[in-house]
C-alpha atoms as a PDB file:
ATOM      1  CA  UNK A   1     142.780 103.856 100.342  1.00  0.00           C
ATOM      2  CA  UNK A   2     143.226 100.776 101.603  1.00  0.00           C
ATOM      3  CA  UNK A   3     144.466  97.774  99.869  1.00  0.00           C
ATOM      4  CA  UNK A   4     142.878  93.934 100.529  1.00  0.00           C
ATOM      5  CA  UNK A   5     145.711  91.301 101.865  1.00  0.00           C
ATOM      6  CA  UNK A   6     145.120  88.218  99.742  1.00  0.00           C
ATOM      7  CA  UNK A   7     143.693  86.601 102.610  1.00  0.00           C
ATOM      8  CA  UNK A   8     141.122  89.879 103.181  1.00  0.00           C
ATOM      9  CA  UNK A   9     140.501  89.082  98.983  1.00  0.00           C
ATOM     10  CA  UNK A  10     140.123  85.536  99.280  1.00  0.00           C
ATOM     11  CA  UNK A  11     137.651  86.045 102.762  1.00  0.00           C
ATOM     12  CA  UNK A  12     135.078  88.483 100.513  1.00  0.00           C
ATOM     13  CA  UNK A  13     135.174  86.927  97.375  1.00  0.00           C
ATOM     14  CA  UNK A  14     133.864  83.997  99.610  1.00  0.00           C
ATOM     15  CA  UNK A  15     131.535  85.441 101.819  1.00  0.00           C
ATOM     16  CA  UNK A  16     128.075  84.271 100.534  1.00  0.00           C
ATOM     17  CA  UNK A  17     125.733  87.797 101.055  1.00  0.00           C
ATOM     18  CA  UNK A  18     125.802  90.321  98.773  1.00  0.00           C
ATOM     19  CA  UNK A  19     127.308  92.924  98.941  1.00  0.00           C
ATOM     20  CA  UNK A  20     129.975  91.445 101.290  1.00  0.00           C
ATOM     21  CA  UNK A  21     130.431  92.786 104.656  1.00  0.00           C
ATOM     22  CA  UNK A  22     133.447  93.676 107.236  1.00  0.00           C
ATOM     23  CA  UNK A  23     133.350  94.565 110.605  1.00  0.00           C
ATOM     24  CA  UNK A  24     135.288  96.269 112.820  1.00  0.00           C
ATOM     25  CA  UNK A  25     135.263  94.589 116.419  1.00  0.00           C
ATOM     26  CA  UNK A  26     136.198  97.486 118.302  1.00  0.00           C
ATOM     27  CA  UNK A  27     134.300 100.280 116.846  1.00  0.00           C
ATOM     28  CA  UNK A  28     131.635  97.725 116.875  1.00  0.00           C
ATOM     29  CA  UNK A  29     131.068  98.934 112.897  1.00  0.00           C
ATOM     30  CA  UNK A  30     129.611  97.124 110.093  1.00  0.00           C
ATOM     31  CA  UNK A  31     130.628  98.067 106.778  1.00  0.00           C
ATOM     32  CA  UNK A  32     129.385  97.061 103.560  1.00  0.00           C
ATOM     33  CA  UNK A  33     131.998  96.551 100.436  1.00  0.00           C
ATOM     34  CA  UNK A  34     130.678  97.496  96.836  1.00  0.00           C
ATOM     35  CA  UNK A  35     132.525  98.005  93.943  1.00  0.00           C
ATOM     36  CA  UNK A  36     133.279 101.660  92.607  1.00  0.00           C
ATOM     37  CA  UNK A  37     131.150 101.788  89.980  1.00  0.00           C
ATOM     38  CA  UNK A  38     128.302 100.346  92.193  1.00  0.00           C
ATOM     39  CA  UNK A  39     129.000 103.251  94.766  1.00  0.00           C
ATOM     40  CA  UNK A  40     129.394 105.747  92.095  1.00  0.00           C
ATOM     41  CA  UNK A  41     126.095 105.327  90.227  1.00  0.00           C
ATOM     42  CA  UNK A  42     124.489 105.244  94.029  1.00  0.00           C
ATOM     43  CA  UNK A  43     126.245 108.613  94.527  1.00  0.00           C
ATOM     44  CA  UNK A  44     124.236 110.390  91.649  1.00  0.00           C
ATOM     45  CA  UNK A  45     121.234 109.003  91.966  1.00  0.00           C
ATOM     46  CA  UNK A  46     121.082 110.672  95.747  1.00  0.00           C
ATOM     47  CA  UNK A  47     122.293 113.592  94.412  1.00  0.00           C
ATOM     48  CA  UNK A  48     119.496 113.708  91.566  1.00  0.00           C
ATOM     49  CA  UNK A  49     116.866 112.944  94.497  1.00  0.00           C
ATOM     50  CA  UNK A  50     117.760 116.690  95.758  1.00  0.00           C
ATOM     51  CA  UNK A  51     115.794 117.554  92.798  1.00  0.00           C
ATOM     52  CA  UNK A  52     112.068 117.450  94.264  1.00  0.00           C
ATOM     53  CA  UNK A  53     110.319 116.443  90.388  1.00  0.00           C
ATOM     54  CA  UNK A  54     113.237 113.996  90.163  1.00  0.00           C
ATOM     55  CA  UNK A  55     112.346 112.200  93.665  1.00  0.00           C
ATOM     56  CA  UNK A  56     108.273 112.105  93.356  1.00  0.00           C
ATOM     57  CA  UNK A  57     109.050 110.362  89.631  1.00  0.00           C
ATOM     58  CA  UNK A  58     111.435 107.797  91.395  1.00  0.00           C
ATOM     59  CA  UNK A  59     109.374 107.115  94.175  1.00  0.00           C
ATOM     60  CA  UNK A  60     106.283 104.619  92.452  1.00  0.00           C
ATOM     61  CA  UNK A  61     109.580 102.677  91.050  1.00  0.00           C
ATOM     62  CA  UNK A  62     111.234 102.050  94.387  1.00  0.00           C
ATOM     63  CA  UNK A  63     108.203 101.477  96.267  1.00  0.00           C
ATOM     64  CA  UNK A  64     107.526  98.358  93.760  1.00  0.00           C
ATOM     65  CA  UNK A  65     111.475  96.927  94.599  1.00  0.00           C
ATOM     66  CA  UNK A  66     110.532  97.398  98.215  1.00  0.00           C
ATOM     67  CA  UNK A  67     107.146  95.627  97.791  1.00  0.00           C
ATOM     68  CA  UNK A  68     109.292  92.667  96.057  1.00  0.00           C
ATOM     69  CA  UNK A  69     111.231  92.955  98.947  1.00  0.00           C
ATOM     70  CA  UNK A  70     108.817  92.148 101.804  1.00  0.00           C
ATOM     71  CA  UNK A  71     108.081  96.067 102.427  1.00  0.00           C
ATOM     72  CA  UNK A  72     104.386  95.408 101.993  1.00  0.00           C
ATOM     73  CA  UNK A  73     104.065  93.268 104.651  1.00  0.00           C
ATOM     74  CA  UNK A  74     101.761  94.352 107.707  1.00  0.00           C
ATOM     75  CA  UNK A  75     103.929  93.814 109.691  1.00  0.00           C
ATOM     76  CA  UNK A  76     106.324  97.021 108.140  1.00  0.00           C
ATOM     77  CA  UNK A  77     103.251  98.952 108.635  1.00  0.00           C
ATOM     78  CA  UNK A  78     104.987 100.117 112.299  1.00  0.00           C
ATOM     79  CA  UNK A  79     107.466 101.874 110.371  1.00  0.00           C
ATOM     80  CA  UNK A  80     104.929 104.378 108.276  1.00  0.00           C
ATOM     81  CA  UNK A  81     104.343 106.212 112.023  1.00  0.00           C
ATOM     82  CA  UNK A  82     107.775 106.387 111.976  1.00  0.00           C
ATOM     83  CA  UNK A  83     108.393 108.724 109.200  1.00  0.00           C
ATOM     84  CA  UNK A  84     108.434 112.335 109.866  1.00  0.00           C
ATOM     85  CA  UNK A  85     106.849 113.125 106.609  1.00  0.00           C
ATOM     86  CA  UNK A  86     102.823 111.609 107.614  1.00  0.00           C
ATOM     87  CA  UNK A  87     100.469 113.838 108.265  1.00  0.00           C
ATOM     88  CA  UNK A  88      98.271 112.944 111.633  1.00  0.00           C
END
């Protein structure tokens, strides 16, 4: 694990998106920091959505958040051909 210096602390707790991010220059990596429990509850709710019942019941909800989110824009509409799931 790695451990924060105070100045690596002091640089998130400041940063104003949320969740904070760090990069790495040379990698040319983003990452994005979230607390344990954050990542943890994140963790089983992917590994529920291996469970097909379990996904179709989730998916109404998180279609809503994205629709909050700007999702329902046209403009998103692009992305639907994207998806490997549509039928022609």
């Amino acid at each position: 694990m790695i451990q924060l210096t105070p100045e690596q602390r002091q640089a998130v707790s400041q940063q104003h998106e949320s969740p904070p991010r760090a990069r790495d220059p040379d990698a040319q990596i983003t990452y994005v920091l979230v607390r344990e429990e954050v990542y943890e509850r994140a963790k089983a709710l992917l590994t529920q959505a291996e469970d097909q019942e379990f996904a179709r019941n989730l998916y109404p909800h998180v279609m809503e958040i994205f629709g909050r989110a700007g999702w329902d824009d046209p403009a998103m509409d692009v992305y639907n051909e994207l998806d490997p799931r549509r039928q022609p």
